[in-house]
PDB file of N, CA and C in Angstrom:
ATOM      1  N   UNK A   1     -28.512 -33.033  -0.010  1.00  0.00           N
ATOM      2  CA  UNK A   1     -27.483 -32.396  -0.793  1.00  0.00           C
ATOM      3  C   UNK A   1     -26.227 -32.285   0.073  1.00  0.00           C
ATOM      4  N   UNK A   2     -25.109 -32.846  -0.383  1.00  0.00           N
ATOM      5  CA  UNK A   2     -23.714 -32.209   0.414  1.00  0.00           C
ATOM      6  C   UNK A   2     -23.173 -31.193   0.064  1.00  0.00           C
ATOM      7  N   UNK A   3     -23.184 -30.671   1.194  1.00  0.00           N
ATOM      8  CA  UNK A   3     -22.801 -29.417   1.482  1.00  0.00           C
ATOM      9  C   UNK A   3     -21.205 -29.323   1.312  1.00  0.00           C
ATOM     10  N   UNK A   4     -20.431 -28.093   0.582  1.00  0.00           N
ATOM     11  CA  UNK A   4     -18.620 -28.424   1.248  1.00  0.00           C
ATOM     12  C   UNK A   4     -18.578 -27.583   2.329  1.00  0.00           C
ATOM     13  N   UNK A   5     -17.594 -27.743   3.323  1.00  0.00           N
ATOM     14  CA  UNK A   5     -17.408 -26.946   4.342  1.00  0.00           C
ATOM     15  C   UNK A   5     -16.583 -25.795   4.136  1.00  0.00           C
ATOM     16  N   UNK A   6     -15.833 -26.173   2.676  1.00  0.00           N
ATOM     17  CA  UNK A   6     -15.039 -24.929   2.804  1.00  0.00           C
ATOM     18  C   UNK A   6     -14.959 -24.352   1.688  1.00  0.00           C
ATOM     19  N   UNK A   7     -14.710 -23.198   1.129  1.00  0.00           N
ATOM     20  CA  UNK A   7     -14.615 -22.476  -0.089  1.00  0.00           C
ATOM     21  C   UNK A   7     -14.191 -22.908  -0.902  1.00  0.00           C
ATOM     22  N   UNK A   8     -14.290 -23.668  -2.157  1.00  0.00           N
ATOM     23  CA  UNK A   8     -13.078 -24.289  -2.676  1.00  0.00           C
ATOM     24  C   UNK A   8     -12.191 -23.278  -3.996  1.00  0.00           C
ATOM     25  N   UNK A   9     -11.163 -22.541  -3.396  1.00  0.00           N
ATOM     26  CA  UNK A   9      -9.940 -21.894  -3.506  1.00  0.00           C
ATOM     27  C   UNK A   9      -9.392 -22.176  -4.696  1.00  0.00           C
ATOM     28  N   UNK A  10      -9.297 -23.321  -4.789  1.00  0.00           N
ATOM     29  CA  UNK A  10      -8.467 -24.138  -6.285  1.00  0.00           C
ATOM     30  C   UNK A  10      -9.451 -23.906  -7.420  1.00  0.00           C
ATOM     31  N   UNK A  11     -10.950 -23.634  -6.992  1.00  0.00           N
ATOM     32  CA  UNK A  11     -11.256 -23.414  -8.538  1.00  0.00           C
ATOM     33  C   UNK A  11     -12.053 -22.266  -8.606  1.00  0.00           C
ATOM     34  N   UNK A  12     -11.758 -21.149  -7.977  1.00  0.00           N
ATOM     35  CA  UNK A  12     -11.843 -19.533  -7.937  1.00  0.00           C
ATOM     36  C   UNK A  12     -10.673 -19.067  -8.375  1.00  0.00           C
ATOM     37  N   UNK A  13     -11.290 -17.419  -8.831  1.00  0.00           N
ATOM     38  CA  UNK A  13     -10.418 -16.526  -9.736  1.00  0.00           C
ATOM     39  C   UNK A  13     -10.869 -15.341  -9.326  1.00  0.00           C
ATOM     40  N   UNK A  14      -9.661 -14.710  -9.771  1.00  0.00           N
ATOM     41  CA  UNK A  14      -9.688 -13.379  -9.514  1.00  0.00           C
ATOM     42  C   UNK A  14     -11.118 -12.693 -10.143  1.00  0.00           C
ATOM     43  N   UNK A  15     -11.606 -11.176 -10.121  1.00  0.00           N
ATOM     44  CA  UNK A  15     -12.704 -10.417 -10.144  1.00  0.00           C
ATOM     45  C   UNK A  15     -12.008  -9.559 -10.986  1.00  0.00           C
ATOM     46  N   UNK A  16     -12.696  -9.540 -12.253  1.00  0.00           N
ATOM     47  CA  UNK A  16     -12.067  -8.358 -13.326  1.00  0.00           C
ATOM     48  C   UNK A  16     -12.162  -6.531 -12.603  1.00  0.00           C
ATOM     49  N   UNK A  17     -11.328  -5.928 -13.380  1.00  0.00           N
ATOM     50  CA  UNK A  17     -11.736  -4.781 -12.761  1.00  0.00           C
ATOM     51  C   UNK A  17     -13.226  -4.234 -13.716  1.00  0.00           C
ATOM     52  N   UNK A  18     -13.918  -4.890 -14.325  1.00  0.00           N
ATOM     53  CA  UNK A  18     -14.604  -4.383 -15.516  1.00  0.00           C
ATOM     54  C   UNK A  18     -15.814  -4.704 -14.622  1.00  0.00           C
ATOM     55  N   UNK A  19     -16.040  -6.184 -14.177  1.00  0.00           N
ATOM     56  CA  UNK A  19     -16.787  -7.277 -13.101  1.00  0.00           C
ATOM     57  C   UNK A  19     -17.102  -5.905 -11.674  1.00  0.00           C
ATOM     58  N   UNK A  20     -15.760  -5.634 -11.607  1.00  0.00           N
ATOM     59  CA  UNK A  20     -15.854  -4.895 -10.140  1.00  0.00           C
ATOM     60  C   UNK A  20     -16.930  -3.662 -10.252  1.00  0.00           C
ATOM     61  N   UNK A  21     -16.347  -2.790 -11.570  1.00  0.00           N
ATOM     62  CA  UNK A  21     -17.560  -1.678 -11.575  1.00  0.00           C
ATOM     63  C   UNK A  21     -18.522  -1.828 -11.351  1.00  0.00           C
ATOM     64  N   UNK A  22     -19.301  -3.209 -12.179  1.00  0.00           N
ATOM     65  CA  UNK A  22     -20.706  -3.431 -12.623  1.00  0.00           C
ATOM     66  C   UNK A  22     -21.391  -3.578 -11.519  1.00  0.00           C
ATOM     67  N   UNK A  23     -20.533  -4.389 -10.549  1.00  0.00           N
ATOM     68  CA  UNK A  23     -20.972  -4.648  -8.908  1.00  0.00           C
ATOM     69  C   UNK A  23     -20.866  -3.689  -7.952  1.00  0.00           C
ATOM     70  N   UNK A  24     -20.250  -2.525  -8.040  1.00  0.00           N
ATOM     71  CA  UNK A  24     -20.602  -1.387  -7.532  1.00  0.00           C
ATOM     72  C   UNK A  24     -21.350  -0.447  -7.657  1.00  0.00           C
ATOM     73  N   UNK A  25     -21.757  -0.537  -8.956  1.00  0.00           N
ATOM     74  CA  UNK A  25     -22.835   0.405  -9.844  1.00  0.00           C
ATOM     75  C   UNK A  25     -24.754  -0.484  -8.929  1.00  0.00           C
ATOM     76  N   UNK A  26     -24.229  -1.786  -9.729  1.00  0.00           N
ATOM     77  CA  UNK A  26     -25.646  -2.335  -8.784  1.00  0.00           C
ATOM     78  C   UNK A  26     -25.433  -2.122  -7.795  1.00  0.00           C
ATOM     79  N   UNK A  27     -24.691  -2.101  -6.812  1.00  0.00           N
ATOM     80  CA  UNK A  27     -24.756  -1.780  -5.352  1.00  0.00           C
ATOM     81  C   UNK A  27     -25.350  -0.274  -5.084  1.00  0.00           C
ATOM     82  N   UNK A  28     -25.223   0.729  -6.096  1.00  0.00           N
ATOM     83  CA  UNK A  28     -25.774   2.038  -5.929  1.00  0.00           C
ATOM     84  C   UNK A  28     -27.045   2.165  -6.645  1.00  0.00           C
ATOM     85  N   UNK A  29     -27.305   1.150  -7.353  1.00  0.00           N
ATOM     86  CA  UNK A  29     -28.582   1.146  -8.053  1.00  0.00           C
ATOM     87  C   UNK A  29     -29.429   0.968  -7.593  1.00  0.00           C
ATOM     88  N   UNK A  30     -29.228  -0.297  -7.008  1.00  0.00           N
ATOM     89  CA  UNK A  30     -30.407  -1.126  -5.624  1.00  0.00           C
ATOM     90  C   UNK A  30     -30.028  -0.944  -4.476  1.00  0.00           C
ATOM     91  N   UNK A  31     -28.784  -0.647  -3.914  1.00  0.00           N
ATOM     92  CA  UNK A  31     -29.442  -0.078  -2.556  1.00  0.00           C
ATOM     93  C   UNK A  31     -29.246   1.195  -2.184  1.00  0.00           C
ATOM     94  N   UNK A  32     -28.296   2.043  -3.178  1.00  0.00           N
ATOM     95  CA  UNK A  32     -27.918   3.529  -2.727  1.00  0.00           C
ATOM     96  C   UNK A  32     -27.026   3.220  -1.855  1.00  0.00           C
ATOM     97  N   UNK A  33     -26.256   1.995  -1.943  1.00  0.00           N
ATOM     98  CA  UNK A  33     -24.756   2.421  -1.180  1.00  0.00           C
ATOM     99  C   UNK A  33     -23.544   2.510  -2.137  1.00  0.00           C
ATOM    100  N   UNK A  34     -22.925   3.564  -1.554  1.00  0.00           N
ATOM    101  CA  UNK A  34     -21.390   3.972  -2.947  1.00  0.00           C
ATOM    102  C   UNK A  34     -20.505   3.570  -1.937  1.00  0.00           C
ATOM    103  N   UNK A  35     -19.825   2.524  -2.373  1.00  0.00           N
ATOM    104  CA  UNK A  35     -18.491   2.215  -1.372  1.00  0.00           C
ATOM    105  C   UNK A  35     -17.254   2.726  -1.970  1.00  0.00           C
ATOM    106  N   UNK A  36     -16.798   3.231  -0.810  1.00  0.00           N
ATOM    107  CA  UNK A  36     -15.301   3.799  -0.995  1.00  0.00           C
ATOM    108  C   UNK A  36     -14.372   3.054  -1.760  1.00  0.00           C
ATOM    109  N   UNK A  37     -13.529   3.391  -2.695  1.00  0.00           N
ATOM    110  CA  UNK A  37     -12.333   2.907  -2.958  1.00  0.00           C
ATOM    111  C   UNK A  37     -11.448   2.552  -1.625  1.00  0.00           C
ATOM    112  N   UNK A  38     -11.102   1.517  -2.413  1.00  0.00           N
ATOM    113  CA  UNK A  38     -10.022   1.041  -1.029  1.00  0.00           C
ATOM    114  C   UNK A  38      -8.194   1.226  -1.890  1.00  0.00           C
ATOM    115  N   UNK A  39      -7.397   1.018  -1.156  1.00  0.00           N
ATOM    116  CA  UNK A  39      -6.021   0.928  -1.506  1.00  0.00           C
ATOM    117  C   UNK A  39      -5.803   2.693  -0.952  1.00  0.00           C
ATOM    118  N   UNK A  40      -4.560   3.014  -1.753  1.00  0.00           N
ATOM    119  CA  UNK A  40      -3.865   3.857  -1.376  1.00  0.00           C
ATOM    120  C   UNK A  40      -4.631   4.740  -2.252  1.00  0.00           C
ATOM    121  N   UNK A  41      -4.576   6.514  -2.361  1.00  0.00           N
ATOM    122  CA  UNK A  41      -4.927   7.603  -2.933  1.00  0.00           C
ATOM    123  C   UNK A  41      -4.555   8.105  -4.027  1.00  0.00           C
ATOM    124  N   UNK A  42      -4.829   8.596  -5.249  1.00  0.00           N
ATOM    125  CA  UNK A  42      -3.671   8.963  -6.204  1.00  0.00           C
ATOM    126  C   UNK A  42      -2.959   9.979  -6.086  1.00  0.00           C
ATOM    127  N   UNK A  43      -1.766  10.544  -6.990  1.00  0.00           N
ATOM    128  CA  UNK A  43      -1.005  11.149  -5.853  1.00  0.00           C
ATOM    129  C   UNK A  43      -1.640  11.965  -6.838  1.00  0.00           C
ATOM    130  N   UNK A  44      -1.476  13.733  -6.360  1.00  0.00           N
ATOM    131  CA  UNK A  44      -2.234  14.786  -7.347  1.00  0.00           C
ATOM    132  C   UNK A  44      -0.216  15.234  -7.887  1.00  0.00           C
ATOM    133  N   UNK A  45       0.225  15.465  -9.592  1.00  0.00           N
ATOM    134  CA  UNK A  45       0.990  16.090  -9.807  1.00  0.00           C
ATOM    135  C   UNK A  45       1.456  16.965  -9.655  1.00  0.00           C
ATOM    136  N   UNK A  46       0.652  18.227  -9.427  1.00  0.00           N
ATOM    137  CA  UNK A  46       1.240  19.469  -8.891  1.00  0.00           C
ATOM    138  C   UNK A  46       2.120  19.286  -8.013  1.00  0.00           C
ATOM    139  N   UNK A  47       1.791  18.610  -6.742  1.00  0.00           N
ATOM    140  CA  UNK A  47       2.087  18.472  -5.302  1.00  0.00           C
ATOM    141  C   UNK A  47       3.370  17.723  -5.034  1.00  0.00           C
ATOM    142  N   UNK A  48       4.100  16.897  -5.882  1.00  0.00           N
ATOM    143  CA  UNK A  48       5.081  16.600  -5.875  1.00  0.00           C
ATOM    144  C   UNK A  48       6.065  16.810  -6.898  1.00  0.00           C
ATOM    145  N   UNK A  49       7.243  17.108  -7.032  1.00  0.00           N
ATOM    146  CA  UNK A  49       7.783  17.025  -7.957  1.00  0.00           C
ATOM    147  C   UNK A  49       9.100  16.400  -8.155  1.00  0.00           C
ATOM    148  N   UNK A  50       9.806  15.725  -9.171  1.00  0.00           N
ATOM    149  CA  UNK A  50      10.341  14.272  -9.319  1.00  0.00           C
ATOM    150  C   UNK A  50      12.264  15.192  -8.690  1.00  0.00           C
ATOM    151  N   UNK A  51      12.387  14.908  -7.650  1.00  0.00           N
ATOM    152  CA  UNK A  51      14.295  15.185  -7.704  1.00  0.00           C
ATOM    153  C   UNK A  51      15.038  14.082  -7.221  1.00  0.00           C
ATOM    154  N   UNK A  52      16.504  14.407  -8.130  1.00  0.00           N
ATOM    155  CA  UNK A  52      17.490  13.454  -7.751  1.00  0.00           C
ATOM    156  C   UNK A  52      18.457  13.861  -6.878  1.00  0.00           C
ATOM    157  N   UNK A  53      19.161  12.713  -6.008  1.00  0.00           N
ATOM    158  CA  UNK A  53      20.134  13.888  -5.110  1.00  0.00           C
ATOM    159  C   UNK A  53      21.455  12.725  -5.361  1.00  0.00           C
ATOM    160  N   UNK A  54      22.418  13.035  -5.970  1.00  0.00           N
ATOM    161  CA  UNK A  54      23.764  12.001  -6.508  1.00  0.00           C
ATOM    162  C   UNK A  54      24.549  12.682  -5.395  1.00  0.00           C
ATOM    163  N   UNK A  55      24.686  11.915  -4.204  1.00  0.00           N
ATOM    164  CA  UNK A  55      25.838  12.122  -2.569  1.00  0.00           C
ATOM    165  C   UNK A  55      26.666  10.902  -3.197  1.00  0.00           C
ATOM    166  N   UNK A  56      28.213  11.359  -2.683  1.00  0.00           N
ATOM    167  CA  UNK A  56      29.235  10.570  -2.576  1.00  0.00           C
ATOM    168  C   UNK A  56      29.202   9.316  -1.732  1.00  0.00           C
ATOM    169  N   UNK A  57      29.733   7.763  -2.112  1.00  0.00           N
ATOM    170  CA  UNK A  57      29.416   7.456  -1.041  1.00  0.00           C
ATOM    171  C   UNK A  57      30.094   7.151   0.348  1.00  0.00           C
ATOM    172  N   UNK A  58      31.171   8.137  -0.002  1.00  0.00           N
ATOM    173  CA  UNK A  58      31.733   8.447   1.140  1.00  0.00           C
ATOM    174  C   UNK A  58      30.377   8.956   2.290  1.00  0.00           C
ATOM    175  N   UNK A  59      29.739  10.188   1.736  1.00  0.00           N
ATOM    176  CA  UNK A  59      28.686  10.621   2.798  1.00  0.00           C
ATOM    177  C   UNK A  59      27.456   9.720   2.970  1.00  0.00           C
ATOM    178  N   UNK A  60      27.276   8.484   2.426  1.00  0.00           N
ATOM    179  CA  UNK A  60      26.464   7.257   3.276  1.00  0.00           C
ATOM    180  C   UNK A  60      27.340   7.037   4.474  1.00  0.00           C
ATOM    181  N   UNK A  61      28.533   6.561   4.309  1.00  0.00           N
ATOM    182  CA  UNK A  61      29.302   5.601   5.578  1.00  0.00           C
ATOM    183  C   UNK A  61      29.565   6.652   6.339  1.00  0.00           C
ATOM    184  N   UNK A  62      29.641   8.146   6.413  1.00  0.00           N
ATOM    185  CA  UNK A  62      29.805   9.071   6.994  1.00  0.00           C
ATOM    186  C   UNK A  62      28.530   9.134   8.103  1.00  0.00           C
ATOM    187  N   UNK A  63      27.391   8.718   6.908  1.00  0.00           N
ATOM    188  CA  UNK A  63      26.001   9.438   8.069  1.00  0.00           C
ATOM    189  C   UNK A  63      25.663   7.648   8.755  1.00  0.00           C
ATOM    190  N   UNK A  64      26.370   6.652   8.517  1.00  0.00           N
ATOM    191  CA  UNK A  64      26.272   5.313   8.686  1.00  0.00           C
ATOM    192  C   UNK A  64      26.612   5.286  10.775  1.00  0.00           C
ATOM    193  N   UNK A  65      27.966   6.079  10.478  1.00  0.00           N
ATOM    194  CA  UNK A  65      29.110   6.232  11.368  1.00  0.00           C
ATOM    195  C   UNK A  65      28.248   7.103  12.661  1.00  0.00           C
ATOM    196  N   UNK A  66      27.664   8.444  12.144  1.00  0.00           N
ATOM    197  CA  UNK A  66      26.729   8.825  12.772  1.00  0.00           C
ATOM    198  C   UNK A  66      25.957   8.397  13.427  1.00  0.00           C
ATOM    199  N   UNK A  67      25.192   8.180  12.627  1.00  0.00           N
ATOM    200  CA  UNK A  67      23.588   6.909  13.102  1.00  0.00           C
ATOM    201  C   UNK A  67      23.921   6.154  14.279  1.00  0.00           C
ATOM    202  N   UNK A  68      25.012   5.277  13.883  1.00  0.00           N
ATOM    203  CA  UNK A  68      25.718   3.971  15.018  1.00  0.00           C
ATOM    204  C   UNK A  68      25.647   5.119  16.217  1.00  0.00           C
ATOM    205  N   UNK A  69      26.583   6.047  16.355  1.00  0.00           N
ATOM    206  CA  UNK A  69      26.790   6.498  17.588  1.00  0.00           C
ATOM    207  C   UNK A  69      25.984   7.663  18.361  1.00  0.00           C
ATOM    208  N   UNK A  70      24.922   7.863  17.414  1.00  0.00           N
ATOM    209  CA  UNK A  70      23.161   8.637  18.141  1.00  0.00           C
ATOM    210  C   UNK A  70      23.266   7.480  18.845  1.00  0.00           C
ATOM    211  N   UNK A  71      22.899   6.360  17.998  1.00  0.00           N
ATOM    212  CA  UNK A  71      21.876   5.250  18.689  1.00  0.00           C
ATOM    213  C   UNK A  71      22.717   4.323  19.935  1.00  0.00           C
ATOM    214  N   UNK A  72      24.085   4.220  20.159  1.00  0.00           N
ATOM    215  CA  UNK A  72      25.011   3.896  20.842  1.00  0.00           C
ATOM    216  C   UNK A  72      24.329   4.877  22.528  1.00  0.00           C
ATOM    217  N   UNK A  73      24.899   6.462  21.545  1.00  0.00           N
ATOM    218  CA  UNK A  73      24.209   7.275  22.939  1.00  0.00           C
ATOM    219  C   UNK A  73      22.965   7.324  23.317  1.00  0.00           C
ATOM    220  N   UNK A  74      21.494   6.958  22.795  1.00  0.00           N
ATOM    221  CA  UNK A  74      20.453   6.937  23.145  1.00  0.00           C
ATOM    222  C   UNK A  74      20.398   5.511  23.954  1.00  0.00           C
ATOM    223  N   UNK A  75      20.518   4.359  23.586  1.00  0.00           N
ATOM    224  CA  UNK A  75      20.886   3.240  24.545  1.00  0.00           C
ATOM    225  C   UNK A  75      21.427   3.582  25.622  1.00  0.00           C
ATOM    226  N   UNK A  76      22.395   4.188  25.656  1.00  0.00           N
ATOM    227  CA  UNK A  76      23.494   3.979  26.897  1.00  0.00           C
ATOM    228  C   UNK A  76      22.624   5.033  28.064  1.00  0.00           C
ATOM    229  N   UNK A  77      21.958   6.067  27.417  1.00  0.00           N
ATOM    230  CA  UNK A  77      21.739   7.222  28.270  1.00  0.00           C
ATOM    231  C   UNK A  77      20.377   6.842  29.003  1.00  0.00           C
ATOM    232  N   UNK A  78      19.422   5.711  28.956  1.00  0.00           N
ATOM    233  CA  UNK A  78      18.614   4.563  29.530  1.00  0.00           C
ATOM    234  C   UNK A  78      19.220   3.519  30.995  1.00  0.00           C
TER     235      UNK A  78
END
Protein backbone atom coordinates (compact mmCIF):
# COMPACT_ATOMS: atom_id res chain seq x y z
CA UNK A 1 0.00 0.00 0.00
CA UNK A 2 1.43 3.65 -0.59
CA UNK A 3 1.64 5.42 1.98
CA UNK A 4 1.49 9.69 1.52
CA UNK A 5 4.06 11.36 3.49
CA UNK A 6 2.19 14.22 4.07
CA UNK A 7 -1.28 15.36 5.18
CA UNK A 8 -3.01 16.21 2.25
CA UNK A 9 -4.26 19.93 3.16
CA UNK A 10 -6.05 20.58 -0.20
CA UNK A 11 -8.66 18.13 0.56
CA UNK A 12 -9.37 18.81 4.40
CA UNK A 13 -11.88 21.10 6.07
CA UNK A 14 -12.59 22.79 8.74
CA UNK A 15 -14.40 20.86 12.10
CA UNK A 16 -17.99 22.08 12.70
CA UNK A 17 -18.56 23.53 15.99
CA UNK A 18 -21.55 20.90 16.32
CA UNK A 19 -18.55 17.95 15.18
CA UNK A 20 -16.42 19.63 18.00
CA UNK A 21 -18.94 19.02 20.93
CA UNK A 22 -19.67 15.46 19.97
CA UNK A 23 -15.80 14.88 20.18
CA UNK A 24 -15.49 16.28 23.44
CA UNK A 25 -18.44 14.70 24.96
CA UNK A 26 -16.84 11.18 23.71
CA UNK A 27 -13.69 12.25 25.06
CA UNK A 28 -15.53 12.49 28.60
CA UNK A 29 -17.51 9.51 27.96
CA UNK A 30 -14.67 7.09 27.28
CA UNK A 31 -12.01 8.39 28.93
CA UNK A 32 -13.17 10.97 31.63
CA UNK A 33 -11.07 13.64 30.19
CA UNK A 34 -12.92 17.30 29.97
CA UNK A 35 -10.61 19.51 28.03
CA UNK A 36 -10.46 23.05 28.60
CA UNK A 37 -11.77 25.55 26.25
CA UNK A 38 -9.14 27.18 24.51
CA UNK A 39 -9.19 30.93 23.04
CA UNK A 40 -9.80 33.90 25.04
CA UNK A 41 -12.54 34.06 28.21
CA UNK A 42 -15.95 35.64 27.97
CA UNK A 43 -16.06 38.87 29.23
CA UNK A 44 -18.73 38.84 32.37
CA UNK A 45 -21.17 42.27 31.75
CA UNK A 46 -21.34 43.60 34.99
CA UNK A 47 -17.56 44.13 35.02
CA UNK A 48 -17.24 46.37 32.24
CA UNK A 49 -19.09 49.04 31.12
CA UNK A 50 -19.28 50.57 27.43
CA UNK A 51 -17.68 54.63 27.57
CA UNK A 52 -16.89 57.11 25.04
CA UNK A 53 -14.29 59.79 25.48
CA UNK A 54 -14.68 62.61 22.23
CA UNK A 55 -10.81 64.67 23.00
CA UNK A 56 -10.02 67.40 20.57
CA UNK A 57 -7.57 66.60 18.23
CA UNK A 58 -5.61 69.15 19.13
CA UNK A 59 -5.00 66.97 22.55
CA UNK A 60 -3.70 63.80 20.37
CA UNK A 61 -0.74 66.00 18.78
CA UNK A 62 -0.45 67.60 22.19
CA UNK A 63 0.10 64.12 24.03
CA UNK A 64 2.01 63.08 20.46
CA UNK A 65 4.51 66.10 21.29
CA UNK A 66 4.80 64.68 24.80
CA UNK A 67 5.43 61.10 24.15
CA UNK A 68 8.36 62.22 21.50
CA UNK A 69 10.09 64.07 24.27
CA UNK A 70 9.61 61.32 27.47
CA UNK A 71 11.08 59.03 25.02
CA UNK A 72 13.82 61.60 23.55
CA UNK A 73 14.67 61.95 27.51
CA UNK A 74 14.63 58.28 28.42
CA UNK A 75 17.15 57.54 25.44
CA UNK A 76 19.38 60.28 26.07
CA UNK A 77 19.50 59.66 29.96
CA UNK A 78 21.24 55.87 28.94
Amino acid sequence: MNQESEFPFERSRRVTPTENQEFRSALVEQFGIDLKKRGRSVKEEDKYAPISIRLHPQNFSLGERRSKTARNRLSNSN
